[in-house]
Each structure stands twice: as structure tokens, then as C-alpha cells.
C-alpha atoms as a PDB file:
ATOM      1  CA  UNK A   1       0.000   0.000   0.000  1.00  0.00           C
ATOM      2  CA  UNK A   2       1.244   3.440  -0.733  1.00  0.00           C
ATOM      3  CA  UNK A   3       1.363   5.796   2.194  1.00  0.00           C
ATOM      4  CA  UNK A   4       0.332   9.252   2.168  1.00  0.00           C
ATOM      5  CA  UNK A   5       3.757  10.404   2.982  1.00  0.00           C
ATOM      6  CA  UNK A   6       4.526   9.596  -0.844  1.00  0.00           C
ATOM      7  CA  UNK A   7       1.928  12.099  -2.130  1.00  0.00           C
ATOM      8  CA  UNK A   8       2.341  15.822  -2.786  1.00  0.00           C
ATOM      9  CA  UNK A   9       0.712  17.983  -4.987  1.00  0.00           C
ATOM     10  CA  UNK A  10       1.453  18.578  -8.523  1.00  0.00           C
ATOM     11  CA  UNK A  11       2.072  15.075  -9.089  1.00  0.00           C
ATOM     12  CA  UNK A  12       0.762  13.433 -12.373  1.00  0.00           C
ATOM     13  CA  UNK A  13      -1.837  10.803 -12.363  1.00  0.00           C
ATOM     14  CA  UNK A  14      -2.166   7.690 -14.895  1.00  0.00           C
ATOM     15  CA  UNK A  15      -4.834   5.007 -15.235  1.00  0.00           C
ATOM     16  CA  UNK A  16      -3.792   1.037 -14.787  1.00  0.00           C
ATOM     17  CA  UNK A  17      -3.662   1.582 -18.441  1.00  0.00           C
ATOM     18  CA  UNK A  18      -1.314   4.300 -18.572  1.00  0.00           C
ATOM     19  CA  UNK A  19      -3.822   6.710 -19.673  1.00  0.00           C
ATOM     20  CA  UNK A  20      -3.169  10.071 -17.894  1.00  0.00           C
ATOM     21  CA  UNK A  21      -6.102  10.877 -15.767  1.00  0.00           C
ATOM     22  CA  UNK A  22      -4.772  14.312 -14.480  1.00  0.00           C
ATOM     23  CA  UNK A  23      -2.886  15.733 -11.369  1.00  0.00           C
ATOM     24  CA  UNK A  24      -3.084  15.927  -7.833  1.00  0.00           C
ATOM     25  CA  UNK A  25      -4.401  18.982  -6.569  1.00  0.00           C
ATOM     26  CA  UNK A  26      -4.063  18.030  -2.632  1.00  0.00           C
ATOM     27  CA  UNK A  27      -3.534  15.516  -0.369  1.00  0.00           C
ATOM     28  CA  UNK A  28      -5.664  14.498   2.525  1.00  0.00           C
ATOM     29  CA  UNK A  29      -6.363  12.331   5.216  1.00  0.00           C
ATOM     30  CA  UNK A  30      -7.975   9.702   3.071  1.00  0.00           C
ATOM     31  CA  UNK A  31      -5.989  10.143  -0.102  1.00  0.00           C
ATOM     32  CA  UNK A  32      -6.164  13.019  -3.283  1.00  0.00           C
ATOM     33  CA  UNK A  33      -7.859  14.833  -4.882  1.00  0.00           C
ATOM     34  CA  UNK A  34      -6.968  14.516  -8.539  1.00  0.00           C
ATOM     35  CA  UNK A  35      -8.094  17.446 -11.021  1.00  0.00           C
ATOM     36  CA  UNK A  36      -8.960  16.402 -14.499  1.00  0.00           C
ATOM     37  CA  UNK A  37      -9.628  18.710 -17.211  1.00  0.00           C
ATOM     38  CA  UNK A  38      -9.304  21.940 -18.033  1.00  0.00           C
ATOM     39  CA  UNK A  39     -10.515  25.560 -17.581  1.00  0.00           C
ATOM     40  CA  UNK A  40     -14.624  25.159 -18.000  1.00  0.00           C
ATOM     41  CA  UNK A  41     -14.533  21.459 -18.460  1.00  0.00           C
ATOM     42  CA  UNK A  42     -12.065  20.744 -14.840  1.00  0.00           C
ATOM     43  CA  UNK A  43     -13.947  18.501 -12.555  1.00  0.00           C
ATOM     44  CA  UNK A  44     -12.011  16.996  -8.973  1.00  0.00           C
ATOM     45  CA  UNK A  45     -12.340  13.621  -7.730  1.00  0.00           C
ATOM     46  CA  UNK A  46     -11.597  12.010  -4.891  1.00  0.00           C
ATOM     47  CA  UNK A  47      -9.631   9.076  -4.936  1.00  0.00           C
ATOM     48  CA  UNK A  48      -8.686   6.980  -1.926  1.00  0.00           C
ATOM     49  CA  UNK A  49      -5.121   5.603  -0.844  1.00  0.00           C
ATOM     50  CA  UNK A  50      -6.838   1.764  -1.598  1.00  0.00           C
ATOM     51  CA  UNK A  51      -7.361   3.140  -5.491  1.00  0.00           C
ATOM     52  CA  UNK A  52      -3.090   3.788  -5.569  1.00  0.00           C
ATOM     53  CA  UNK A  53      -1.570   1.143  -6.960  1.00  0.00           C
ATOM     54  CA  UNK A  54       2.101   3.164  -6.871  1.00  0.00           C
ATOM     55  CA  UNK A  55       4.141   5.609  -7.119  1.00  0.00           C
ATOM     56  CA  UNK A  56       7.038   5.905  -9.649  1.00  0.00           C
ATOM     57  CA  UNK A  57       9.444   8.684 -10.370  1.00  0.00           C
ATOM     58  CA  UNK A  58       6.738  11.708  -8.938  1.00  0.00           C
ATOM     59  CA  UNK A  59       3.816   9.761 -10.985  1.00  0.00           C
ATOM     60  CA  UNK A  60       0.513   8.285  -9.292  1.00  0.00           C
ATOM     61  CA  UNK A  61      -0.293   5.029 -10.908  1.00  0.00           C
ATOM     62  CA  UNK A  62      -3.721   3.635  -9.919  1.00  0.00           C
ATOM     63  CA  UNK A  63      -6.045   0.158 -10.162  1.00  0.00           C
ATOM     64  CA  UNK A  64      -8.339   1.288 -12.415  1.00  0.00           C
ATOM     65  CA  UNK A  65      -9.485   3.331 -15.323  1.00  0.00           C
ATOM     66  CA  UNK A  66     -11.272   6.934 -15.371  1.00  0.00           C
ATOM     67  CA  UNK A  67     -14.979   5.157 -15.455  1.00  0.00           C
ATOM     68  CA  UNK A  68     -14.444   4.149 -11.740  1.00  0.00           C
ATOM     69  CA  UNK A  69     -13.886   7.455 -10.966  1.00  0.00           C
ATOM     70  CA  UNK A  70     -16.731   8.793 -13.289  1.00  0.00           C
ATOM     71  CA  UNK A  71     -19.362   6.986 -12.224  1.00  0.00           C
ATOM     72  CA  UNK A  72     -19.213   6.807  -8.737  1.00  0.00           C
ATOM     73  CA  UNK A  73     -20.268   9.663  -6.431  1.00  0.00           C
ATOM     74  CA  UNK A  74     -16.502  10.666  -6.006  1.00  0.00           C
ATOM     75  CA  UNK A  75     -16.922  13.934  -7.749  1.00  0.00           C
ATOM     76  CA  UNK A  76     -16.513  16.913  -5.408  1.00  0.00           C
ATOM     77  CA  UNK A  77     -17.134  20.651  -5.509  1.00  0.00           C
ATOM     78  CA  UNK A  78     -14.091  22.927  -4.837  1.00  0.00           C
ATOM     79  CA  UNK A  79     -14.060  26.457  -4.173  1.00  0.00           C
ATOM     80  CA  UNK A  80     -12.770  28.527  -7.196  1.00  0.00           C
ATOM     81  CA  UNK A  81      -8.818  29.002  -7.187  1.00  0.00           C
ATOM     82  CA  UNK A  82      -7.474  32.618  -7.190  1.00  0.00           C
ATOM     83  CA  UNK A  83      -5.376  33.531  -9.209  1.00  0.00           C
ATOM     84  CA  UNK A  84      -2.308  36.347  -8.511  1.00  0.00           C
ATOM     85  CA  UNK A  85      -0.809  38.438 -11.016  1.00  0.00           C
END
């Protein structure tokens, strides 16, 4: 099992197929939160520490495709990121 330790933010995440899903955008208790997307179409999902299969080289690998996390109620609402100038 991978421990949370291993996580950070920024990291890039990849399907058990090698398809890349997106990034992590933080790390909590339970596992990530992995953004996927962009701009209008971004959605987060949480994905818990059980779903990691590993980590290699800065690179979340997990045991299973996108459609587990699409069709389970693991989306999640986020507040809007600032952004500085």
C-alpha cells in the first residue's frame, strides 16, 4: 500500500492503463484529490489511498481506469482558485 507520505501535490496521475487521468491537486487524510480537465470542463475527484496502486518517479499510478472514478459519487465541488498576477 502506498502511504500518504509519498503524495504531494502537482504530481501526475495515470490510469492502470497508462492513460493520464490528471494531477493531484491536494492531499488528505484519506488520499487526493486529482483534477482532471481543463478551464470550464475541470472537474475533482476524490480518490482513496486503496485506489493507488504506486508511485514511480513523482507519478501516481492507480487500479483502475477513469470510469471508476466517473461513475461513482466521487466527484466533489471545490471552491474557485485565485489567481495572482
Amino acid at each position: 500500500m502506498v502511504e500518504r507520505s509519498e503524495l504531494h501535490e502537482g504530481m501526475v496521475v495515470w490510469t492502470h492503463r497508462g492513460e493520464k487521468l490528471g494531477h493531484v491537486v491536494e492531499v488528505t487524510d484519506e488520499g487526493l484529490i486529482v483534477e482532471k480537465g481543463l478551464l470550464v470542463w475541470r472537474k475533482d475527484y476524490a480518490v482513496p489511498l486503496d485506489d493507488v496502486r504506486e508511485v514511480i518517479a513523482d507519478e501516481v499510478y492507480l487500479n483502475h481506469g477513469p470510469d471508476s472514478l466517473l461513475s461513482g459519487p466521487r466527484e466533489i465541488s471545490r471552491p474557485a482558485r485565485r489567481t495572482t498576477h
